[in-house]
Every structure is written in structure tokens, then in C-alpha cells.
C-alpha atoms as a PDB file:
ATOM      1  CA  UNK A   1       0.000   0.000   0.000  1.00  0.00           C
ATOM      2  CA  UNK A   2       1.339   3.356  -1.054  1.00  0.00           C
ATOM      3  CA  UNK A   3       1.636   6.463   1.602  1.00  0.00           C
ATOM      4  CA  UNK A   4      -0.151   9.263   0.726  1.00  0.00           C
ATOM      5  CA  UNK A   5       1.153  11.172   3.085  1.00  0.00           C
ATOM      6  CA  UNK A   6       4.231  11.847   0.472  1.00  0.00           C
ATOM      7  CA  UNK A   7       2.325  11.173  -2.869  1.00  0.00           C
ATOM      8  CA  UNK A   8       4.474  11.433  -6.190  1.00  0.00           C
ATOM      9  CA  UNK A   9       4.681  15.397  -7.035  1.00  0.00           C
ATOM     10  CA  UNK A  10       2.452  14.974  -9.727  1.00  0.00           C
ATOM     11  CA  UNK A  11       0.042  13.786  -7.582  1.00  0.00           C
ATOM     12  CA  UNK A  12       0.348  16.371  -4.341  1.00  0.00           C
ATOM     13  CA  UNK A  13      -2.119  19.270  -5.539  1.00  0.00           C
ATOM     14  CA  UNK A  14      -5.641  16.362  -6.883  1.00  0.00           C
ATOM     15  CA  UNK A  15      -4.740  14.654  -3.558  1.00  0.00           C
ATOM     16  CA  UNK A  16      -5.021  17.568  -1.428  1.00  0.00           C
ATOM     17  CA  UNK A  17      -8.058  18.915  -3.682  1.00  0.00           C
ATOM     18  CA  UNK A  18      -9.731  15.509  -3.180  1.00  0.00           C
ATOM     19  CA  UNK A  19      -9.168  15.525   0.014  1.00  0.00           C
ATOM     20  CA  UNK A  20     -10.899  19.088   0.880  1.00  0.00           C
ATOM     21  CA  UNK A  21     -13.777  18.213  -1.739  1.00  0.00           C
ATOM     22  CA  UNK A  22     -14.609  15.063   0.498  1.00  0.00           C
ATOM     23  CA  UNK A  23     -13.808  16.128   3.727  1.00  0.00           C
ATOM     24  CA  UNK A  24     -16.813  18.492   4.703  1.00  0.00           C
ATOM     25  CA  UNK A  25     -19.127  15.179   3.359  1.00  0.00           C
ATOM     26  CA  UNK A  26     -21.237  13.264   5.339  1.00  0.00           C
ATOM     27  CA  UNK A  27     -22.031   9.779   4.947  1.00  0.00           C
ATOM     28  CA  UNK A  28     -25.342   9.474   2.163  1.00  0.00           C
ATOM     29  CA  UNK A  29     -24.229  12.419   0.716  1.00  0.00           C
ATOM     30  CA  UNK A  30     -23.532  12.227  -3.393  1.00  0.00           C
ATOM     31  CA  UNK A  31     -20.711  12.128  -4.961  1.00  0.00           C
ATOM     32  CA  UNK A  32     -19.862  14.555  -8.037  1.00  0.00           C
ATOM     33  CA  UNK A  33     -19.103  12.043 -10.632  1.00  0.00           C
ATOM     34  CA  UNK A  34     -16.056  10.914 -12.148  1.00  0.00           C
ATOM     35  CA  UNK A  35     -16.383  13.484 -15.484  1.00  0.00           C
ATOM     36  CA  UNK A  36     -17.571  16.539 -12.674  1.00  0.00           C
ATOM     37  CA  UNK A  37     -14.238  15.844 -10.636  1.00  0.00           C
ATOM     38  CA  UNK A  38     -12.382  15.880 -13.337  1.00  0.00           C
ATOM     39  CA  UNK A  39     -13.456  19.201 -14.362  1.00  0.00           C
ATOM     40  CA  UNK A  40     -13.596  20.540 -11.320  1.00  0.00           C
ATOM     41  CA  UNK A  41      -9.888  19.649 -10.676  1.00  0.00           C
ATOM     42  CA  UNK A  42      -8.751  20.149 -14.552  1.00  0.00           C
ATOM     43  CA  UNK A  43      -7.101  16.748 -15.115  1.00  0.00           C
ATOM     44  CA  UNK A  44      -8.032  13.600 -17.128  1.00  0.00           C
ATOM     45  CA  UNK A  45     -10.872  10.713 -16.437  1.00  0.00           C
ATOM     46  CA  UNK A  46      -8.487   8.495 -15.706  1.00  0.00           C
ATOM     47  CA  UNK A  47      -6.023  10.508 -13.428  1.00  0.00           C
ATOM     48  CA  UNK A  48      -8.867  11.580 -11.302  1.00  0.00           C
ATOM     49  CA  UNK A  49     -10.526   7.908 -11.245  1.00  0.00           C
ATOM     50  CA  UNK A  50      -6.758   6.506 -10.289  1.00  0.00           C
ATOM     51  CA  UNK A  51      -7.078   9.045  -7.438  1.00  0.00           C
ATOM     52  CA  UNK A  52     -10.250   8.166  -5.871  1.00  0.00           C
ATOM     53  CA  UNK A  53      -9.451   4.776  -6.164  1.00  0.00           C
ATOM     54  CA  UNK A  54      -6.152   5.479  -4.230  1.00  0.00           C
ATOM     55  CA  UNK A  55      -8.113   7.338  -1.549  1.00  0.00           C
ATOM     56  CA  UNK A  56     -10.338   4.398  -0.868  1.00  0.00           C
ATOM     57  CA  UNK A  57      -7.499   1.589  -1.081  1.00  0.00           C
ATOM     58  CA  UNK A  58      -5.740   3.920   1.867  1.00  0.00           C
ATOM     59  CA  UNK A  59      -8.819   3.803   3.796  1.00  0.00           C
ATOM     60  CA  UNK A  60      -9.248   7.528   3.783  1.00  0.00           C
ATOM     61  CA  UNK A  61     -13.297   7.136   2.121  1.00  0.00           C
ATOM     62  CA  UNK A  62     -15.194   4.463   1.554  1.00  0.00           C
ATOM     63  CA  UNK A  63     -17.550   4.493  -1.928  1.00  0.00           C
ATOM     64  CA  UNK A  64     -20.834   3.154  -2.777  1.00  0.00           C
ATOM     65  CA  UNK A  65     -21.166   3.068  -6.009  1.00  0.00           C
ATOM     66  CA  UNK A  66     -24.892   2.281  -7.200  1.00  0.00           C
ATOM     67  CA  UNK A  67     -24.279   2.636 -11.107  1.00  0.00           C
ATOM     68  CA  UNK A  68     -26.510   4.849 -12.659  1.00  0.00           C
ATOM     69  CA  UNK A  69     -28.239   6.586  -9.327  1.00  0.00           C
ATOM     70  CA  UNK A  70     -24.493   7.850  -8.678  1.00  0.00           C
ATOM     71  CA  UNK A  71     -21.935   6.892  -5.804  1.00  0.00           C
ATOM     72  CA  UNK A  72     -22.193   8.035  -2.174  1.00  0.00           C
ATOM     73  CA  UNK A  73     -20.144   8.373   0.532  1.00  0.00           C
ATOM     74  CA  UNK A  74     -20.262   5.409   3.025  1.00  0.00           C
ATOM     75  CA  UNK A  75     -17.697   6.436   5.087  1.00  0.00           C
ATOM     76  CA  UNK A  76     -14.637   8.188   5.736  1.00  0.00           C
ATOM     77  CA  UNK A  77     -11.418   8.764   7.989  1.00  0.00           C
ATOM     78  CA  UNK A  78     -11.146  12.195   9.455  1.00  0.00           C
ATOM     79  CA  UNK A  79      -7.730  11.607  10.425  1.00  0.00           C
ATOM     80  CA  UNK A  80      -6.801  10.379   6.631  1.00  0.00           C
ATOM     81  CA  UNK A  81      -8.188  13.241   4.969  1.00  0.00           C
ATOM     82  CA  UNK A  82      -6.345  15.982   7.422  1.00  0.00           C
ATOM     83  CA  UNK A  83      -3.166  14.752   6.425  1.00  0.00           C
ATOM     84  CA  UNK A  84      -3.985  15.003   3.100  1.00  0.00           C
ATOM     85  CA  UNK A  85      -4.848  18.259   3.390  1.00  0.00           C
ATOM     86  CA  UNK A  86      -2.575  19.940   5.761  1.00  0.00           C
ATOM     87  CA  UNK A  87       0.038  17.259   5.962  1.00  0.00           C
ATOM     88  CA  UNK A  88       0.963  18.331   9.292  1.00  0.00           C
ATOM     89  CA  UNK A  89      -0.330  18.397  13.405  1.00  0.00           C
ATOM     90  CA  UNK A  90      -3.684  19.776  14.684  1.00  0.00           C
ATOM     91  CA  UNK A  91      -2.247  22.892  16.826  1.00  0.00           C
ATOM     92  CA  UNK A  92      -4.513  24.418  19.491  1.00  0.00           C
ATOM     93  CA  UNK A  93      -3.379  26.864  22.076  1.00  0.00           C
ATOM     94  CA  UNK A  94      -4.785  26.724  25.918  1.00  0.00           C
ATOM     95  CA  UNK A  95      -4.385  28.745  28.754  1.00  0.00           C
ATOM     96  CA  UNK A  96      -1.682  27.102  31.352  1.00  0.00           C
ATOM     97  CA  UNK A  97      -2.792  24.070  32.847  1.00  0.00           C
ATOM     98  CA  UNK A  98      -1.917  25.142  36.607  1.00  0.00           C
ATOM     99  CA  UNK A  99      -6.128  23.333  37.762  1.00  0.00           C
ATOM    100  CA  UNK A 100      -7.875  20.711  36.357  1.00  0.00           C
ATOM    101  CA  UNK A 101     -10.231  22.451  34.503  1.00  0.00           C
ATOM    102  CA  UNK A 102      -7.817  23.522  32.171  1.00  0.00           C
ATOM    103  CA  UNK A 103      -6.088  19.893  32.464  1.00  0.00           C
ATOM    104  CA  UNK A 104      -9.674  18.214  31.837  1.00  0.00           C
ATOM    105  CA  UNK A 105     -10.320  20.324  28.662  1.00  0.00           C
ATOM    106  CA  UNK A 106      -6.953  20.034  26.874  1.00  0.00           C
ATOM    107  CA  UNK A 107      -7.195  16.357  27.908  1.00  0.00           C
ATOM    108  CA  UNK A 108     -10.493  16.336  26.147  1.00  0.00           C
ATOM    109  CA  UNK A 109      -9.326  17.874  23.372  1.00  0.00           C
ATOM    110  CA  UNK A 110      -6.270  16.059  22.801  1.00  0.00           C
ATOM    111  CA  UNK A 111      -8.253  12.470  22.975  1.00  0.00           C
ATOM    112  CA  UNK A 112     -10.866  13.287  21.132  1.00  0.00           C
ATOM    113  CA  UNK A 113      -8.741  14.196  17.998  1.00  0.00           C
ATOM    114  CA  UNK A 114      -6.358  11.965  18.646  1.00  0.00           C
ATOM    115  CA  UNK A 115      -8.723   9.106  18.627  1.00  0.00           C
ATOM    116  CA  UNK A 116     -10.190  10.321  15.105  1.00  0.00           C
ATOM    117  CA  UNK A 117      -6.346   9.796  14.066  1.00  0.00           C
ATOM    118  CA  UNK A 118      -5.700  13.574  14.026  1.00  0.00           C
ATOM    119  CA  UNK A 119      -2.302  14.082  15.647  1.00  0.00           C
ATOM    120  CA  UNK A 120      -2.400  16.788  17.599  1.00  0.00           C
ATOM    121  CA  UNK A 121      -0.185  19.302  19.529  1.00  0.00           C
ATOM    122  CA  UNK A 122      -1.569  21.403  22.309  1.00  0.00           C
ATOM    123  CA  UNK A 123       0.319  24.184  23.323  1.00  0.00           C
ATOM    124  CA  UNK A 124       0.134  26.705  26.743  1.00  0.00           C
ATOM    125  CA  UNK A 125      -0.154  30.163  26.655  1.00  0.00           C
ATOM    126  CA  UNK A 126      -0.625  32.723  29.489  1.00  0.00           C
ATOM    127  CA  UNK A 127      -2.752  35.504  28.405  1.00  0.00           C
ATOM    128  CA  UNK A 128      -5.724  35.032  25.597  1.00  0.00           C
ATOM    129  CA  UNK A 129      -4.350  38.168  24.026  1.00  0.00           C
ATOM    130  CA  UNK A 130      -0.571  36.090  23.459  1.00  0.00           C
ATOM    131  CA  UNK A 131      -2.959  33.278  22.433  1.00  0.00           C
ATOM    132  CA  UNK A 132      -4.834  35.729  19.600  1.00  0.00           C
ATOM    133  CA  UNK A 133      -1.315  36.459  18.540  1.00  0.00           C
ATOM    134  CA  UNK A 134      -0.401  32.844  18.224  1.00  0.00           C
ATOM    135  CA  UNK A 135      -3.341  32.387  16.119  1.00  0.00           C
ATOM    136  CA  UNK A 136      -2.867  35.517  13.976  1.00  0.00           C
ATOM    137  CA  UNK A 137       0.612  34.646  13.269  1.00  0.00           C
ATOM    138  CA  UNK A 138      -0.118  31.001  12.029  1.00  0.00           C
ATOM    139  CA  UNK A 139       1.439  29.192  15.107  1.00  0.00           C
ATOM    140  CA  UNK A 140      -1.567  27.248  15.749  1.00  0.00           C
ATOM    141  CA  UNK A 141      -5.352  26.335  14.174  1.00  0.00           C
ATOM    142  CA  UNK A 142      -7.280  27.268  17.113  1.00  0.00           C
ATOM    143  CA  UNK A 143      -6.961  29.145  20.289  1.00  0.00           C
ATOM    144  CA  UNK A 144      -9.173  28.336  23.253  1.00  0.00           C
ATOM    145  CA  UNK A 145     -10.526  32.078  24.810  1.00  0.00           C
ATOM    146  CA  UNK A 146     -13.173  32.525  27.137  1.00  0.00           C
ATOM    147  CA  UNK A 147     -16.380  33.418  25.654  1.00  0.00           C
ATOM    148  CA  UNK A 148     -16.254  37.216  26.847  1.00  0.00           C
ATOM    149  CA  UNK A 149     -12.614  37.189  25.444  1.00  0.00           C
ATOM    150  CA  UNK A 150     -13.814  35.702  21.978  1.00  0.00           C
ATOM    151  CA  UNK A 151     -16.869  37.962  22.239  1.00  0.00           C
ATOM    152  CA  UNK A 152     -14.958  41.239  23.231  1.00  0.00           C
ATOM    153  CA  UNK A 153     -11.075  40.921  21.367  1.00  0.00           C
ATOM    154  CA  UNK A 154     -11.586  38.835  18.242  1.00  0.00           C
ATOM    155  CA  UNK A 155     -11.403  40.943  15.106  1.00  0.00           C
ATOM    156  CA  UNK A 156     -13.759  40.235  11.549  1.00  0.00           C
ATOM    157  CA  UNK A 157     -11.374  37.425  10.967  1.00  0.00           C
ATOM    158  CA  UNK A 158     -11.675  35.484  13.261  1.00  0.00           C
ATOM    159  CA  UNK A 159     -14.414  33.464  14.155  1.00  0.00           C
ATOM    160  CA  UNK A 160     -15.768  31.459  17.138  1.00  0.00           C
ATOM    161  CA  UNK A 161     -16.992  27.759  16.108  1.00  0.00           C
ATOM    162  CA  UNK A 162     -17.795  26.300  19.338  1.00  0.00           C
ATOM    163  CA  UNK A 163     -19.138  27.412  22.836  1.00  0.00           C
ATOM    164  CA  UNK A 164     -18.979  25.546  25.472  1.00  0.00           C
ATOM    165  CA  UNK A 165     -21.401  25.826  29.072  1.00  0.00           C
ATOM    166  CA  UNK A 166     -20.523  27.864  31.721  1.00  0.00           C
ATOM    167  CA  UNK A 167     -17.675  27.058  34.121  1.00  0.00           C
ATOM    168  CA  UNK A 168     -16.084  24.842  30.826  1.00  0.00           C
ATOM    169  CA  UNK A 169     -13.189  27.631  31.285  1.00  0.00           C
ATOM    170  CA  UNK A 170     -12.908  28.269  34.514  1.00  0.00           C
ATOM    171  CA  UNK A 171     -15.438  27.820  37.866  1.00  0.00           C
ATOM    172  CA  UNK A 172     -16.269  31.490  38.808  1.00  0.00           C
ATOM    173  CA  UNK A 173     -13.972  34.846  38.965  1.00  0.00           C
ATOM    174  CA  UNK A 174     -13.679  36.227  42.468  1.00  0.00           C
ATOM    175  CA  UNK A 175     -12.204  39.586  44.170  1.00  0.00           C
ATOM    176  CA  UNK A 176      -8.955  38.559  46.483  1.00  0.00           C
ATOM    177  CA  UNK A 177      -7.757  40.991  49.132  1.00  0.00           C
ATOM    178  CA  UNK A 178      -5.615  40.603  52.178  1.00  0.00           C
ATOM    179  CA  UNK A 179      -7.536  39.976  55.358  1.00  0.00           C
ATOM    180  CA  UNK A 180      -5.161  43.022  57.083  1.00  0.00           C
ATOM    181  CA  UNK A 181      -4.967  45.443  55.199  1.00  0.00           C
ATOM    182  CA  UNK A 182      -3.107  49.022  56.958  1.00  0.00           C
ATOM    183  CA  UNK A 183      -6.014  51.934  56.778  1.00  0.00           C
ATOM    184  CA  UNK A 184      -4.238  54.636  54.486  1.00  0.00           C
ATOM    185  CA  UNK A 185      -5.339  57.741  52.319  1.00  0.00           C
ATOM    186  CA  UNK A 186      -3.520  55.987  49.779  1.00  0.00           C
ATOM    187  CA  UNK A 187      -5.381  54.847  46.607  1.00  0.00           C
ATOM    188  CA  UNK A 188      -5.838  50.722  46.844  1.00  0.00           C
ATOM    189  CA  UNK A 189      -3.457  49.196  45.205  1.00  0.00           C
ATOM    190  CA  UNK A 190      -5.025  46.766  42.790  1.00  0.00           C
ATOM    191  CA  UNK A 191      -3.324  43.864  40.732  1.00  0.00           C
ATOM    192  CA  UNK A 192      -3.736  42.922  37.002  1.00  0.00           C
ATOM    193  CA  UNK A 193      -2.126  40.835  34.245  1.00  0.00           C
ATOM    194  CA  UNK A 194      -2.167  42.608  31.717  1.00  0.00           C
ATOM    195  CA  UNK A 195      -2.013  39.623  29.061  1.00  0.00           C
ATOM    196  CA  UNK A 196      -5.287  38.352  30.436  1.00  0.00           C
ATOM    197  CA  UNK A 197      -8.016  40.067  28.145  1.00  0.00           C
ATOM    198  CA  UNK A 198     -10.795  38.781  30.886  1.00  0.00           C
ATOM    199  CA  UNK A 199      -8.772  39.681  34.019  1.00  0.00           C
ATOM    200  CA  UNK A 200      -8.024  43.573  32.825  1.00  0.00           C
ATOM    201  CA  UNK A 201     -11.846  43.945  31.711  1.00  0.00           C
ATOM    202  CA  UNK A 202     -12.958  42.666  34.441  1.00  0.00           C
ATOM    203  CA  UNK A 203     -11.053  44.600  37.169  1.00  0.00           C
ATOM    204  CA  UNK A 204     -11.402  47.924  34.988  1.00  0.00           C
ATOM    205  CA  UNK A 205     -14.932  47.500  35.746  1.00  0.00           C
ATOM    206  CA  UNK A 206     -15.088  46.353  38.999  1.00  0.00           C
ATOM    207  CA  UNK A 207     -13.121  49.347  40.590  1.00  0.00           C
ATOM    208  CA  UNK A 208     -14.682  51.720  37.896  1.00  0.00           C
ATOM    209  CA  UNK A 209     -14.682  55.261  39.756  1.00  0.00           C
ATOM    210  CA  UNK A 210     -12.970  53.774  42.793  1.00  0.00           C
ATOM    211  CA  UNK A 211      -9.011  55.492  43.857  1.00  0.00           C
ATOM    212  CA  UNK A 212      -6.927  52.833  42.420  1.00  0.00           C
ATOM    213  CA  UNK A 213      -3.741  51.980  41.814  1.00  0.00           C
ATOM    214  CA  UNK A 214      -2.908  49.179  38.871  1.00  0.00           C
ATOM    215  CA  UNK A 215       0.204  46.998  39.599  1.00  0.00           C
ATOM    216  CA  UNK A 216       1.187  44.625  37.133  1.00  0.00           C
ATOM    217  CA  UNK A 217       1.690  41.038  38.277  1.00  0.00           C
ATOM    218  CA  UNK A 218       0.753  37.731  36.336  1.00  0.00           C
ATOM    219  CA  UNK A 219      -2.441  36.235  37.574  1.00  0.00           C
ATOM    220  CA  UNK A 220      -0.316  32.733  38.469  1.00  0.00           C
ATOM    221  CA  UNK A 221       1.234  34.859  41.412  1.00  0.00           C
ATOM    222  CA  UNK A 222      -1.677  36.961  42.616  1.00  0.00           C
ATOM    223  CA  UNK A 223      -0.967  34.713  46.027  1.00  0.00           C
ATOM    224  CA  UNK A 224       2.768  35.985  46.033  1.00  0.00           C
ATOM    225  CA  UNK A 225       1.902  39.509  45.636  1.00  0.00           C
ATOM    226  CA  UNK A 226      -1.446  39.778  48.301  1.00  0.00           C
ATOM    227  CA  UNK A 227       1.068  38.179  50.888  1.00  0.00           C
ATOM    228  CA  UNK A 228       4.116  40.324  50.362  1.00  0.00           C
ATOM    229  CA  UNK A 229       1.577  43.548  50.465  1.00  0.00           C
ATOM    230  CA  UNK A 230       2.655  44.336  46.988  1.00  0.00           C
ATOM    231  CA  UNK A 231      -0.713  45.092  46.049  1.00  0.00           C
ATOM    232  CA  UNK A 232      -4.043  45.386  48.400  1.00  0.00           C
ATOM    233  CA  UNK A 233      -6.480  43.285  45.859  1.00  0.00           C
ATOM    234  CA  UNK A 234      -6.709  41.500  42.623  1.00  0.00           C
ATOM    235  CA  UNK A 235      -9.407  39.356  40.668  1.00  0.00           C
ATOM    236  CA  UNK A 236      -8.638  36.161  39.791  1.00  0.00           C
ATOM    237  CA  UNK A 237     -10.298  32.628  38.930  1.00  0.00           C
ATOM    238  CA  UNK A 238     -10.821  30.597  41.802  1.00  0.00           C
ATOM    239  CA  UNK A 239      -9.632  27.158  40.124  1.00  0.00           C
ATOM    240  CA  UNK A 240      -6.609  28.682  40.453  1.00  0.00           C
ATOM    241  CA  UNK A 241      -6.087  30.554  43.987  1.00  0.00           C
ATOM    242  CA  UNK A 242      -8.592  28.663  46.072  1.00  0.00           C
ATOM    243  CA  UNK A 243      -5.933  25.983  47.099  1.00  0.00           C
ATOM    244  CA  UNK A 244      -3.005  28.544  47.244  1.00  0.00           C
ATOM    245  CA  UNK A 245      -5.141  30.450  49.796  1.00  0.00           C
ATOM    246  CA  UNK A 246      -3.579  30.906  52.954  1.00  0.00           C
ATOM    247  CA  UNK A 247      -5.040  33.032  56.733  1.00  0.00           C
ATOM    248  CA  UNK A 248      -3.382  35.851  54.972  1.00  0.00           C
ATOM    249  CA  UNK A 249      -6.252  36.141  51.911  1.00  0.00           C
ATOM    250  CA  UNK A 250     -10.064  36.302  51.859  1.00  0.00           C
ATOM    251  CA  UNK A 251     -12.587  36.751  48.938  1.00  0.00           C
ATOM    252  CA  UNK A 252     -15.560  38.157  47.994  1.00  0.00           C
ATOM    253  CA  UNK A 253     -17.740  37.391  44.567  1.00  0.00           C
ATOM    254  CA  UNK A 254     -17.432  40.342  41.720  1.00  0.00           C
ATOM    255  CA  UNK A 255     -20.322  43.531  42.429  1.00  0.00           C
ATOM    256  CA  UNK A 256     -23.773  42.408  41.154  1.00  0.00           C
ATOM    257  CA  UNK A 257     -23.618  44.780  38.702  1.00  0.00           C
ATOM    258  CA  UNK A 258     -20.488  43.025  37.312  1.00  0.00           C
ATOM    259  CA  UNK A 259     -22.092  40.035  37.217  1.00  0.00           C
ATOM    260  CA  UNK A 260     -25.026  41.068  35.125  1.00  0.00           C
ATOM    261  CA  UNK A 261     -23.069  42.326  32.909  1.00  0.00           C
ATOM    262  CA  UNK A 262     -20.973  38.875  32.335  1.00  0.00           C
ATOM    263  CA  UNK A 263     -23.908  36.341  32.089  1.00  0.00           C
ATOM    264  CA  UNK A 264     -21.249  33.488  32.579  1.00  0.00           C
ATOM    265  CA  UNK A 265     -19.120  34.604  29.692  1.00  0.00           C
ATOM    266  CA  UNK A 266     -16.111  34.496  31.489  1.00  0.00           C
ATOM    267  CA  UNK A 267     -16.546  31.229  32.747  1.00  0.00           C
ATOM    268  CA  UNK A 268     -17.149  29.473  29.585  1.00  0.00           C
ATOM    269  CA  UNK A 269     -14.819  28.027  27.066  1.00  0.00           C
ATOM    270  CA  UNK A 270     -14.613  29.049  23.367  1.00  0.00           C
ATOM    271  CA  UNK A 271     -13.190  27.965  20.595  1.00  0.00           C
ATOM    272  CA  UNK A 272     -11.260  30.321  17.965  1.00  0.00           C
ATOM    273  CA  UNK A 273     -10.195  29.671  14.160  1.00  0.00           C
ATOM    274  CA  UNK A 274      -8.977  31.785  11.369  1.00  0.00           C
ATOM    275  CA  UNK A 275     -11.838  32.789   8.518  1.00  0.00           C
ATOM    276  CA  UNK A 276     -11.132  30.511   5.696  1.00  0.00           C
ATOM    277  CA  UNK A 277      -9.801  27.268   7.266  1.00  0.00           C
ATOM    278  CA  UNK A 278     -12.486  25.071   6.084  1.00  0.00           C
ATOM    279  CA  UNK A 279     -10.360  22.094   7.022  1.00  0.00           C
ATOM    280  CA  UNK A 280      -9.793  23.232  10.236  1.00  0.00           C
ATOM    281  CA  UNK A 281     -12.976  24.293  11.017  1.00  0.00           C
ATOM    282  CA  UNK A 282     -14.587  20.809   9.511  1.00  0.00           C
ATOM    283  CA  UNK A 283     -12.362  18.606  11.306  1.00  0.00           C
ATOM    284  CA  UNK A 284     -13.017  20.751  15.057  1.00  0.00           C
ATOM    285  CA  UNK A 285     -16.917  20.587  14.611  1.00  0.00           C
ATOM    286  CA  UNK A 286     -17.160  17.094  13.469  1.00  0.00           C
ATOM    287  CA  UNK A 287     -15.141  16.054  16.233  1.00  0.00           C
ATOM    288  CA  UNK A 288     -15.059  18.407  19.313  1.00  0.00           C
ATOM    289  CA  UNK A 289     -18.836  17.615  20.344  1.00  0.00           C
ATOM    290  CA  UNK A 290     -19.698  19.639  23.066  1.00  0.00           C
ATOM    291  CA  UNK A 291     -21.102  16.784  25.505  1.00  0.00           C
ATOM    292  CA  UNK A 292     -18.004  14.390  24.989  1.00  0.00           C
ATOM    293  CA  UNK A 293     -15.766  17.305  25.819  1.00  0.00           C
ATOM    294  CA  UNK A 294     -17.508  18.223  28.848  1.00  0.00           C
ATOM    295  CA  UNK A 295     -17.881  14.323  30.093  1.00  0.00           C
ATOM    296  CA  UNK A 296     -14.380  14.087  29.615  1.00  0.00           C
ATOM    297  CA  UNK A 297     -13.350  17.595  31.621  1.00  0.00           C
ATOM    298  CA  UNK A 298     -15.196  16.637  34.351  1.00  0.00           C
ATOM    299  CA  UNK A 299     -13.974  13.138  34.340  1.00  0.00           C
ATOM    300  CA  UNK A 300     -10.159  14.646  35.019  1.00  0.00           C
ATOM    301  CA  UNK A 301     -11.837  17.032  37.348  1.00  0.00           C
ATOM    302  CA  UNK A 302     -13.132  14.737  39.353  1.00  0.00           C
ATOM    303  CA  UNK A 303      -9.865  12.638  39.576  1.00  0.00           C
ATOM    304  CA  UNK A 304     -11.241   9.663  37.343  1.00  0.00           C
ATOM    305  CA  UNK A 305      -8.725  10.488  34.546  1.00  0.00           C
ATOM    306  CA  UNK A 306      -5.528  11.167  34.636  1.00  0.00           C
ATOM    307  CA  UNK A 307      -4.676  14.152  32.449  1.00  0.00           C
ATOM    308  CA  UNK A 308      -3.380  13.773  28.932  1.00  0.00           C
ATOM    309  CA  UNK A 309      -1.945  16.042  26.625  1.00  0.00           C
END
């Protein structure tokens, strides 16, 4: 059997067309003929039927062919068709793994494609505004934002093509502060990562018309800074600081007029491609479903998994 993974040169360009033309398909769905394909792709009867043929001997589609009512696609192999097509890893960029939400979703993601034979690379990135950039710059297919984040910072070309439920991303956002803090005329001194587009909108707003200070600090150290007395308060997700709090640090949930304003945005997971990567986009949806994702996050969650990624 012949690897189509490095066709003859002469061969690279129907391959890859092939493979695009049949990937978005569905099984039952018709076929373009032989004579259409060839058209379609500009080479002979016979080159394209070769081709076809080659595509189902590899396993990547299965063909039933019902003579004059046309042939249909019985079947095919996700995983086949991608490397056809791209010829290279499935990248998506998360935030850092440091709780198992974020462990349980890039563990979800990682065996779902994986088991559809789509080898795939995750890779962690503090900030979703570094992720945007990762994705704008071609280092990876798809970033993972928060919904607020996808909502709020992604430009006409980019698009979000899948939600998940809220607390997917993380469990809840909540305002840290020492417990003793010195009474000062001084403005508060208030934390915030700027790389984290959720974490600077949502502390701009909470202390909207309050006397603060903003003190830089990345959100994986808010614990660091509250008990050195670097800064007074900070937001931050509580899968994260909730079992680096110490009698030093107490919390309090975001106003309520914060909190309308979110309607568990922030807390749920979203999915972010280029415009224009059909394959990419195809592969995600057909694969990524929602409820396997979230059976499999909460699976790591709850310690029945161990994390893999």
C-alpha cells in the first residue's frame, strides 16, 4: 500500500483537492461524478478515477457506487483526509494548565482528535491576548478564549466555532484581598495581568470610579503579591487561587452589577479559528462535540482520569 502522506509530485495538488472536496461530506451524501471531478480539478478521467481509487485503497473514504443513481459516501477517515490536506499536526493553544479544569479540557481535546487519528499538539499560553497572537501569526489552528474574550477581542477574521457551558473555562472569577490590610489615604493598590483580556476587563470594571492603583503582576502569582503587600487586591479565577489560599487572603464574589453584565461569559470556554480554514474548522466541529468534551473535563476534574496532553 502506497503512503499518501508523500504522494508522487504529480500527484500532491488532486490529492489535497480531493481531500478538501470530500472532507466536509457526510455519509449518504452524493458524490460529483467521475467526469464533474475531473473538471472541477482540470485533469483527465483516468487521473482523477486513479485518485479516488487510491483514496479508498488507503482507507481515507469508503464508496458506494450504485451505477446509474451515482456513488455516495459510506464512510470516511477524518484523520486520513487531514493529512492530506494539511500534511501536518492539529495545533490548538490553551491557557496554562496550573487546575484541572484547564487539564480536563486540553485532555479532552487532545483524545478526542487523537482518537479520530488527528495528531495533535496542544500548546500553553498565558494571556488570551498572546494566544490571539499565536493564532494571527499562524502558530496554531485554534486558540481556546473565554467566551467574553472571543466575544470582546476577536477581530472580523476570526471566528468562534464552538461554545462551550458555563464554568467549561474556569469555575467562577472572584475579588482577592488581604484579610489586614493598613487603613491609608492611599489609593488601593489593585493587581492585574495585563495579558489576560478577561482579568483587565474585568477589574477595569469592577473598581470603575474607585481610587486605584494598577500593579502589574501575572495572575499565576496573585498569592505571592497579596502576601508580600505588593498590592491590596486582585481578581482572579478561583480554580486557580482557592488551594493557594492561605489566613493571609479572603474573597468576595465580583459587584452584582459586574455580574449582570458577564452572564457566565467568562466562565465558559470558546473555541477560535482563522476565517477561511475550512479544514480546520470541519475537522473541530465534526469532532469536538460539546457533551463528549464536557464528560471528559469533568472526568479529570473529578480525579477519574488522569490528564493527557
Amino acid at each position: 500500500m502506497r503512503d499518501l502522506a508523500n504522494p508522487p509530485l504529480d500527484c500532491t495538488d488532486l490529492y489535497k483537492c480531493l481531500a478538501n472536496y470530500l472532507l466536509p461530506l457526510q455519509a449518504g451524501d452524493q458524490l460529483l461524478s467521475i467526469r464533474e471531478l475531473a473538471e472541477l480539478f482540470g485533469v483527465s478521467l483516468g487521473t482523477v478515477s486513479a485518485a479516488v481509487n487510491e483514496l479508498e485503497s488507503i482507507g481515507a473514504v469508503t464508496i458506494n457506487r450504485r451505477g446509474r443513481l451515482g456513488s455516495f459516501l459510506e464512510g470516511k477517515s477524518i484523520g486520513a483526509l487531514w493529512r492530506l490536506v494539511e500534511n501536518r499536526p492539529m495545533v490548538i493553544a490553551l491557557t496554562l494548565p496550573t487546575f484541572p479544569k484547564c487539564e480536563g479540557l486540553a485532555t479532552a481535546m487532545y483524545s478526542l482528535l487523537n482518537s479520530a487519528e488527528v495528531e495533535t499538539y496542544l500548546i500553553f499560553i498565558r494571556g488570551s491576548h498572546n494566544r490571539i497572537k499565536a493564532l494571527r501569526s499562524g502558530q496554531c489552528h485554534a486558540a481556546v478564549l473565554s467566551v467574553l474574550a472571543a466575544d470582546e477581542s476577536c477581530s472580523k477574521d476570526e471566528q468562534v466555532i464552538l461554545r462551550l457551558p458555563a464554568e467549561s473555562f474556569v469555575s467562577d472569577h472572584r475579588l482577592y484581598f488581604r484579610r489586614k490590610t493598613e487603613k491609608t489615604y492611599r489609593p488601593l493598590r489593585v493587581g492585574i495581568d495585563r495579558e489576560s483580556f478577561d482579568l483587565v476587563y474585568l477589574t477595569e470594571l469592577e473598581f470603575a470610579d474607585q481610587d486605584v492603583e494598577f500593579h502589574e503582576m501575572p495572575f499565576t502569582q496573585i498569592d505571592r503579591f497579596l502576601e508580600k503587600s505588593s498590592v491590596d487586591a486582585a481578581i482572579s479565577n478561583i480554580d486557580h487561587i482557592e488551594r493557594l489560599i492561605s489566613n493571609e487572603i479572603a474573597s468576595r464574589p465580583l459587584s452584582p452589577r459586574v455580574q449582570a453584565l458577564l452572564d457566565d461569559r467568562d466562565t465558559s470556554a470558546a473555541l477560535v479559528v482563522r476565517n477561511g480554514a475550512d479544514p480546520v474548522i470541519t475537522v473541530l466541529r465534526e469532532v469536538l462535540v460539546p457533551e463528549k468534551v464536557i464528560e471528559i473535563q469533568q472526568k479529570v476534574v473529578d480525579g477519574l482520569l488522569v490528564p493527557r496532553y
